[in-house]
N, C-alpha and C. Protein backbone atom coordinates (compact mmCIF):
# COMPACT_ATOMS: atom_id res chain seq x y z
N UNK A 1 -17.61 7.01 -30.38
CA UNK A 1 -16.26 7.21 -30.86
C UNK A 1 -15.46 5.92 -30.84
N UNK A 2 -16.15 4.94 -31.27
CA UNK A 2 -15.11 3.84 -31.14
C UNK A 2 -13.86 3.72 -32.28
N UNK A 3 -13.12 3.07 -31.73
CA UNK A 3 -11.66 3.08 -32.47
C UNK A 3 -11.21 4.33 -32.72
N UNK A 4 -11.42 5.26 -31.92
CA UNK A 4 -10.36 6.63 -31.95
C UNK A 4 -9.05 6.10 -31.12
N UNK A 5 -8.58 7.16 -31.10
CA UNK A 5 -7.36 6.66 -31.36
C UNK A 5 -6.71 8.06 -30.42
N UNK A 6 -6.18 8.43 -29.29
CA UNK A 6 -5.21 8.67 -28.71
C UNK A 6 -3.61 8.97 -28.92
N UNK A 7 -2.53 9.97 -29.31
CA UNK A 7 -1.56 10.12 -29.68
C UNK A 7 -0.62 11.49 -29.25
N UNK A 8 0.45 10.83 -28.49
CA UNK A 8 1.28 11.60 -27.72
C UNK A 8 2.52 11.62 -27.88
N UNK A 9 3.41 12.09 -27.43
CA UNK A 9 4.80 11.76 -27.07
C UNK A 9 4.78 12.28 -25.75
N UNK A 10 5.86 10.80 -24.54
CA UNK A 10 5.69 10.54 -23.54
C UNK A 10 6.98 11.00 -23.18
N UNK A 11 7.14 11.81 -22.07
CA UNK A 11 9.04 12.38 -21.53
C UNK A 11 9.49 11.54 -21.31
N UNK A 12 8.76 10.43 -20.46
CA UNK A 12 9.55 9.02 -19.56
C UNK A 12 8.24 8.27 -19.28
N UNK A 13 8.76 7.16 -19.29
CA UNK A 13 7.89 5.82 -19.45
C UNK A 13 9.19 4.89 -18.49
N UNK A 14 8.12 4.15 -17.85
CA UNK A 14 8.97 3.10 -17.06
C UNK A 14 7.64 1.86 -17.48
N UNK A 15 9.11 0.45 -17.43
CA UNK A 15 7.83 -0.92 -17.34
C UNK A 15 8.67 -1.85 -16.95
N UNK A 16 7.98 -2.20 -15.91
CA UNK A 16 8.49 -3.50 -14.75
C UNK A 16 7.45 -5.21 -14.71
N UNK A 17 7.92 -5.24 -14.32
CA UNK A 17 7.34 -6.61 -14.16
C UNK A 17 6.40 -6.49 -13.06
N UNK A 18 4.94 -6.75 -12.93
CA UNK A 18 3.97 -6.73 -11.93
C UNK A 18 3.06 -7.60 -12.21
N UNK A 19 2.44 -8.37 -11.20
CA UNK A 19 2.77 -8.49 -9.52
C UNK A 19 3.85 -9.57 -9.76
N UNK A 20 4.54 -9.36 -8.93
CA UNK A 20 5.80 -10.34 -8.33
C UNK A 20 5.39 -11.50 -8.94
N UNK A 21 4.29 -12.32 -8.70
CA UNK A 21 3.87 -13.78 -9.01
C UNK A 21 3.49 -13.95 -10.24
N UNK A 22 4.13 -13.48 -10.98
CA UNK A 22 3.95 -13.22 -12.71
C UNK A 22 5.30 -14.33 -13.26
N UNK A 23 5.10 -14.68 -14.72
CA UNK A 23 6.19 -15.11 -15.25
C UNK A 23 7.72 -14.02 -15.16
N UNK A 24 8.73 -14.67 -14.91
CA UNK A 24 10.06 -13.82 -15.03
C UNK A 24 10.28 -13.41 -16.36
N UNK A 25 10.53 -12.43 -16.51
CA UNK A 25 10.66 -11.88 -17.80
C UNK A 25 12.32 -12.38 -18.20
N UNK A 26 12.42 -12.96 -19.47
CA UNK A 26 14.06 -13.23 -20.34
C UNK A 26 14.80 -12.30 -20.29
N UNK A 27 15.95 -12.16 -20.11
CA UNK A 27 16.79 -10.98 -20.85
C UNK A 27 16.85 -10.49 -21.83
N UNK A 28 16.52 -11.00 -23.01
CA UNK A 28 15.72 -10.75 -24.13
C UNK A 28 15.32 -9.40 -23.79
N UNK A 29 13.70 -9.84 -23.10
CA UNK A 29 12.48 -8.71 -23.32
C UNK A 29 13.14 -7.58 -21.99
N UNK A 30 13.84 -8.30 -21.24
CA UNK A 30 14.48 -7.33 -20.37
C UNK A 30 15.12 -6.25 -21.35
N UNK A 31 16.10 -6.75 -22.01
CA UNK A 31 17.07 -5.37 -23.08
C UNK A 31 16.20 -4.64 -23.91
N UNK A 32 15.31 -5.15 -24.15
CA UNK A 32 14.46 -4.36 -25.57
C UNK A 32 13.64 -3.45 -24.79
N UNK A 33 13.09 -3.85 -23.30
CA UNK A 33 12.14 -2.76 -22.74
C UNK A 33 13.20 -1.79 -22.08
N UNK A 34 14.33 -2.13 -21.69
CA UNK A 34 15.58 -1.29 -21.23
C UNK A 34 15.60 -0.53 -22.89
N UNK A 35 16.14 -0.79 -23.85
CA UNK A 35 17.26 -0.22 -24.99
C UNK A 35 16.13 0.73 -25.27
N UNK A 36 14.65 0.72 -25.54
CA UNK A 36 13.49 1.10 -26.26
C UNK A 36 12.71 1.64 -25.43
N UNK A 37 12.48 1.73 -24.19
CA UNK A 37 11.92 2.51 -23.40
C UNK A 37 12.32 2.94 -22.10
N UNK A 38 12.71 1.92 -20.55
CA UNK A 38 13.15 1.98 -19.87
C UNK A 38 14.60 2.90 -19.67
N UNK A 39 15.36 2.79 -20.13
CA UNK A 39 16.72 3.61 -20.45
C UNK A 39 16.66 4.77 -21.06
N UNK A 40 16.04 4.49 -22.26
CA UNK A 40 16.08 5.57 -23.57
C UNK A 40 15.67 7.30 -23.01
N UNK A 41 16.42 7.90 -23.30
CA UNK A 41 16.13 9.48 -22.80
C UNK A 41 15.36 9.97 -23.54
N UNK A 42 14.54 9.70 -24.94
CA UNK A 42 14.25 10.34 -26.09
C UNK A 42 12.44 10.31 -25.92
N UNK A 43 11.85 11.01 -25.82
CA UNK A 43 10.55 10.87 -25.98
C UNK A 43 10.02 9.59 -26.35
N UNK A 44 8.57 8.88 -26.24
CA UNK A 44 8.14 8.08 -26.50
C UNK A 44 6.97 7.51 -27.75
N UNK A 45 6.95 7.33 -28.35
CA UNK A 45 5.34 7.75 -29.26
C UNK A 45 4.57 6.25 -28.06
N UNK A 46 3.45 7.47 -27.90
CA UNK A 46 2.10 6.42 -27.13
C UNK A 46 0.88 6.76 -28.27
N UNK A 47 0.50 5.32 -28.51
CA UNK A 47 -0.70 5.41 -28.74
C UNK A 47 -1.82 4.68 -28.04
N UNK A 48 -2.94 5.10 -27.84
CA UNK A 48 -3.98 5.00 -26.61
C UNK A 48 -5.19 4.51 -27.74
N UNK A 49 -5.78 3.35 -28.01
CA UNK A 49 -6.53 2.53 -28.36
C UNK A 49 -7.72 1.95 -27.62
N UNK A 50 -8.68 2.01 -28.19
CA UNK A 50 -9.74 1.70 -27.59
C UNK A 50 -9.77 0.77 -25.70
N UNK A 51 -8.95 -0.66 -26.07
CA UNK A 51 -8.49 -1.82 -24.97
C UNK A 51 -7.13 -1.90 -24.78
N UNK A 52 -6.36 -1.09 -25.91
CA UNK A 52 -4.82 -1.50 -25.75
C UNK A 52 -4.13 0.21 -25.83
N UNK A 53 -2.90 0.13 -25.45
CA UNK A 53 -2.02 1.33 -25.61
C UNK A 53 -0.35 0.57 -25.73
N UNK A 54 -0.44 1.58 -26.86
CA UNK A 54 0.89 0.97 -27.45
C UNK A 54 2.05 1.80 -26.94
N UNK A 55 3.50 1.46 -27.01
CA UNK A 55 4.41 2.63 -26.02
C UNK A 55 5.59 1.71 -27.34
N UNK A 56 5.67 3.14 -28.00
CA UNK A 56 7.04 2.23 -29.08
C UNK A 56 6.20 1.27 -30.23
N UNK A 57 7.22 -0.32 -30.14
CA UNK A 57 6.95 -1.17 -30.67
C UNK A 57 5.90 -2.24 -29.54
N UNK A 58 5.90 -2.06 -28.86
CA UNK A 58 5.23 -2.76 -27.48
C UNK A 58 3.70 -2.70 -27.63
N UNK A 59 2.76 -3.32 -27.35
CA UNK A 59 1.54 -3.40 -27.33
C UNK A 59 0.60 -4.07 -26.19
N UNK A 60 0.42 -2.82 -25.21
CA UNK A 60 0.04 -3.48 -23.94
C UNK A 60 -1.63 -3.66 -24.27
N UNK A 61 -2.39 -5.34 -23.67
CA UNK A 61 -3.87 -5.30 -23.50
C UNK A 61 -3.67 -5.73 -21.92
N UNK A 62 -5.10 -6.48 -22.00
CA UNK A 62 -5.85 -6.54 -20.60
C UNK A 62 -5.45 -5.25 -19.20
N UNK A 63 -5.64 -4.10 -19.65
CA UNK A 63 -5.28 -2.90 -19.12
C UNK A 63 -5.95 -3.18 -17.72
N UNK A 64 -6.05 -2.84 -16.62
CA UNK A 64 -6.32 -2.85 -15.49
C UNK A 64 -6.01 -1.72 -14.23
N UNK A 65 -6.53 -1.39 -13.58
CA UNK A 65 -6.24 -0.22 -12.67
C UNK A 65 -5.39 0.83 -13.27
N UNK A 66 -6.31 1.42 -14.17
CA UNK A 66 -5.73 2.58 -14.98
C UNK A 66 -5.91 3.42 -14.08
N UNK A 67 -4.45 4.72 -13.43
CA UNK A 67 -4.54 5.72 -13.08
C UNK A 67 -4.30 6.97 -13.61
N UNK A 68 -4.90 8.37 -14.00
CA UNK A 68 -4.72 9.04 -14.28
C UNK A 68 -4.33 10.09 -13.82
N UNK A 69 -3.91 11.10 -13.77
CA UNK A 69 -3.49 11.93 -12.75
C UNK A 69 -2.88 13.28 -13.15
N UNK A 70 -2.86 14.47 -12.05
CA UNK A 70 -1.83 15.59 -12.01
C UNK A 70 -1.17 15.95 -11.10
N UNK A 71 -0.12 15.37 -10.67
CA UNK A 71 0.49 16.09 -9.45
C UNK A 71 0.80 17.09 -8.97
N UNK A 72 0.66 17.19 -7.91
CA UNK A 72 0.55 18.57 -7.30
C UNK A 72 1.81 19.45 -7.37
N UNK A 73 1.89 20.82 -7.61
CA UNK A 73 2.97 21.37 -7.83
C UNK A 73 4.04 21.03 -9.00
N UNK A 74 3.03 20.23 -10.14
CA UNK A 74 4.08 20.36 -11.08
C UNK A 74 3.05 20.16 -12.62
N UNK A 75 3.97 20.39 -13.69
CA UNK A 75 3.43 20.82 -14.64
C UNK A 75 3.36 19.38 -15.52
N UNK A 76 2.71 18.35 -15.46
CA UNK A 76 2.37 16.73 -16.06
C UNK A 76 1.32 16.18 -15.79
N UNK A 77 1.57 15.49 -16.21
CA UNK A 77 0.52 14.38 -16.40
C UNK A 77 1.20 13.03 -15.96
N UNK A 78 0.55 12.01 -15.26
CA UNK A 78 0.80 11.13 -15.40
C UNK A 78 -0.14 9.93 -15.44
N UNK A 79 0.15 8.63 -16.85
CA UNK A 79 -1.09 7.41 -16.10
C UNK A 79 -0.14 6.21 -15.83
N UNK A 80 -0.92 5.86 -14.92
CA UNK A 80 -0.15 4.26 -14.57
C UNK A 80 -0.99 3.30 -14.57
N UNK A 81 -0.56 1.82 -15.31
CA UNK A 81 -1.95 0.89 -14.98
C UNK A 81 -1.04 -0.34 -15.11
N UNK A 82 -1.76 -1.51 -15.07
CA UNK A 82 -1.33 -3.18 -15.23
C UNK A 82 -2.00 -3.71 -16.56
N UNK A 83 -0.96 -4.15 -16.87
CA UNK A 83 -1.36 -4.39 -18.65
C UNK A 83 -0.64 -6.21 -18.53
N UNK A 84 -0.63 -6.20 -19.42
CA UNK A 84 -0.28 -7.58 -20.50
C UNK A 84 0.38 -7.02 -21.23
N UNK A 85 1.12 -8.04 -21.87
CA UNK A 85 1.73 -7.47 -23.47
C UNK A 85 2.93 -9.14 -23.93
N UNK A 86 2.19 -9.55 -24.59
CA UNK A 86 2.14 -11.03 -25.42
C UNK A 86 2.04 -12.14 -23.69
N UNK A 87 2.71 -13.09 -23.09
CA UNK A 87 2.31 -13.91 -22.18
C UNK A 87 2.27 -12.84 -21.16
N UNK A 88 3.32 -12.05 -21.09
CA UNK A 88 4.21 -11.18 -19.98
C UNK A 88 3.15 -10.25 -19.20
N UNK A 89 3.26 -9.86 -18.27
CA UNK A 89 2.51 -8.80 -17.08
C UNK A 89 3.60 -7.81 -16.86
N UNK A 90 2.47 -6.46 -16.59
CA UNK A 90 3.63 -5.31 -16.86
C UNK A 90 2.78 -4.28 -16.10
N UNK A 91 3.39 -3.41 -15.23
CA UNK A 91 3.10 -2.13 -14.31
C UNK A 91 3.43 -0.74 -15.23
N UNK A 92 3.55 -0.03 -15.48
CA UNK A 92 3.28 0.86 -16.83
C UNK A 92 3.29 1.98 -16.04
N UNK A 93 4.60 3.40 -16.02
CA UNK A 93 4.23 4.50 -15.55
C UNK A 93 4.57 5.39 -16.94
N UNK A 94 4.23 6.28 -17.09
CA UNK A 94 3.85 7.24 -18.24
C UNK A 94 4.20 9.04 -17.74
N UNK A 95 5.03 9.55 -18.14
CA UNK A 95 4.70 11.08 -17.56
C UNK A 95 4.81 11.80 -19.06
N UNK A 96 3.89 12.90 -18.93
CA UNK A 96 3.89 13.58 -20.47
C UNK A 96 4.07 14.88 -19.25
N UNK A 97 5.11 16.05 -19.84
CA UNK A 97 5.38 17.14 -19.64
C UNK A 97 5.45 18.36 -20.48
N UNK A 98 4.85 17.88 -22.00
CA UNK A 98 4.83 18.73 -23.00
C UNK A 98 3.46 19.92 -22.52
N UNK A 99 3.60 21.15 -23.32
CA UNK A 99 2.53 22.26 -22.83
C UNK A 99 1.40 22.03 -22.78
N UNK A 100 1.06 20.82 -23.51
CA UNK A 100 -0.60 20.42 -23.67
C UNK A 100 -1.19 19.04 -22.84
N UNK A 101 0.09 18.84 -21.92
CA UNK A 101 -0.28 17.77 -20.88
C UNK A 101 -1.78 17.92 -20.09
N UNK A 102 -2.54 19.14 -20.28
CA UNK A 102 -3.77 19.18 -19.49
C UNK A 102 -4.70 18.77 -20.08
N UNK A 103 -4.80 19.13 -22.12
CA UNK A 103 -5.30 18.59 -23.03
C UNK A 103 -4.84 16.92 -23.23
N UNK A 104 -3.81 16.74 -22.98
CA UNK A 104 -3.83 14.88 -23.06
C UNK A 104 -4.44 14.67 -22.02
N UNK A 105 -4.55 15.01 -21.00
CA UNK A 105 -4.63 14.42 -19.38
C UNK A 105 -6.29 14.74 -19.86
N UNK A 106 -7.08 15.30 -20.07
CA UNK A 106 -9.00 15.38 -20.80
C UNK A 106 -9.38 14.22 -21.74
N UNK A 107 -8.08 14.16 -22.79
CA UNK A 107 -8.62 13.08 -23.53
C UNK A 107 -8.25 11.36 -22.75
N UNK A 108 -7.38 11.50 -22.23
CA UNK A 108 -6.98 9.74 -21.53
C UNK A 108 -8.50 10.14 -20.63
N UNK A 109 -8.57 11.28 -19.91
CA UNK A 109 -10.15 10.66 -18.73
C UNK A 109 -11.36 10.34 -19.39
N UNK A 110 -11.86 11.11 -20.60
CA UNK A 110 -12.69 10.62 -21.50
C UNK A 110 -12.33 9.45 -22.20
N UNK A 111 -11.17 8.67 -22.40
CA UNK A 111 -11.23 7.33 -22.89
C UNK A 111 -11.21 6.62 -22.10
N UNK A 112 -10.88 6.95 -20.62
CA UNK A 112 -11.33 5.79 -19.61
C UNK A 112 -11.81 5.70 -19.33
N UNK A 113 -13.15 6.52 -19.01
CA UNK A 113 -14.70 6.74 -18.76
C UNK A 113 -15.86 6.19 -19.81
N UNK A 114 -15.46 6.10 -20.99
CA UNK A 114 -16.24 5.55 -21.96
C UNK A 114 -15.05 4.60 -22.42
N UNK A 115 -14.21 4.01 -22.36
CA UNK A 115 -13.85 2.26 -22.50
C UNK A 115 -14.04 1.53 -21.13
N UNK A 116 -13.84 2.05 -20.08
CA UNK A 116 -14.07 1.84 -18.72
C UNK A 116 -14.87 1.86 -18.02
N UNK A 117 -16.65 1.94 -18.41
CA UNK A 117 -17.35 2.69 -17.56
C UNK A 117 -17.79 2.21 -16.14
N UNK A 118 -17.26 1.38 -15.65
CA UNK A 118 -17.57 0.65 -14.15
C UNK A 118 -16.61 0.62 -13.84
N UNK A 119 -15.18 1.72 -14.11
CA UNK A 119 -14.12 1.72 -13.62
C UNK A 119 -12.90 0.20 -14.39
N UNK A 120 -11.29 0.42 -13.80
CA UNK A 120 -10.58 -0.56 -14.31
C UNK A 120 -9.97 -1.45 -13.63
C-alpha cells in the first residue's frame, strides 16, 4: 500500500517547539501555528502520508516517536510524535473525537507498523 494516504479531521491539535535545544522558532511561524492550528477552535484537516503528516498548510517529516493511543475512560484517539517541518523541530499532539475515532485509531496503527516496522 504505498502512498496511501490517511484522512481525518482533528478536534485539537497542539505544536510546540521540541526538544528545548532546537532552533527558536520567529514570531512569524509562532502566529501562523497559533492563528491555524494552536488557537483555532475549528477542526483540523490531517493528512497521514506514507513519512510525512500534514496538519492544515504545515507539513511535518522526519517523524519520530510516534505515539498512538486510547485513553482510558474516554471516547478518542490520540497520536503524538517529533517531527520536523522546513529547518524547525516540533512535538505534535493530535486528538480526534469524531464517532469513528476507533476506525482512525486501526488505520494510523497499520501505517505505523508498515512505515515503521522496527518501531519510531
Amino acid at each position: 500500500m504505498p502512498n496511501s494516504e490517511i484522512k481525518y479531521l482533528a478536534d485539537k491539535v497542539h505544536v510546540h517547539r521540541w526538544p528545548q535545544n532546537t532552533p527558536i522558532w520567529n514570531n512569524l511561524i509562532q502566529k501562523q501555528l497559533g492563528d491555524s492550528i494552536n488557537k483555532n477552535p475549528e477542526k483540523k484537516q490531517i493528512t497521514v502520508r506514507d513519512k510525512t503528516i500534514q496538519i492544515e498548510n504545515f507539513e511535518f517529516n522526519s517523524l519520530d516517536k510516534i505515539g498512538i493511543s486510547i485513553p482510558l475512560f474516554k471516547d478518542e484517539c490520540t497520536m503524538i510524535f517529533e517531527a520536523q517541518f522546513g529547518e524547525l523541530f516540533a512535538h505534535v499532539h493530535i486528538t480526534i473525537k469524531s464517532r469513528n475515532y476507533m476506525d482512525i485509531f486501526n488505520q494510523l496503527i497499520s501505517w505505523r507498523r508498515r512505515v515503521f516496522p522496527k518501531g519510531s
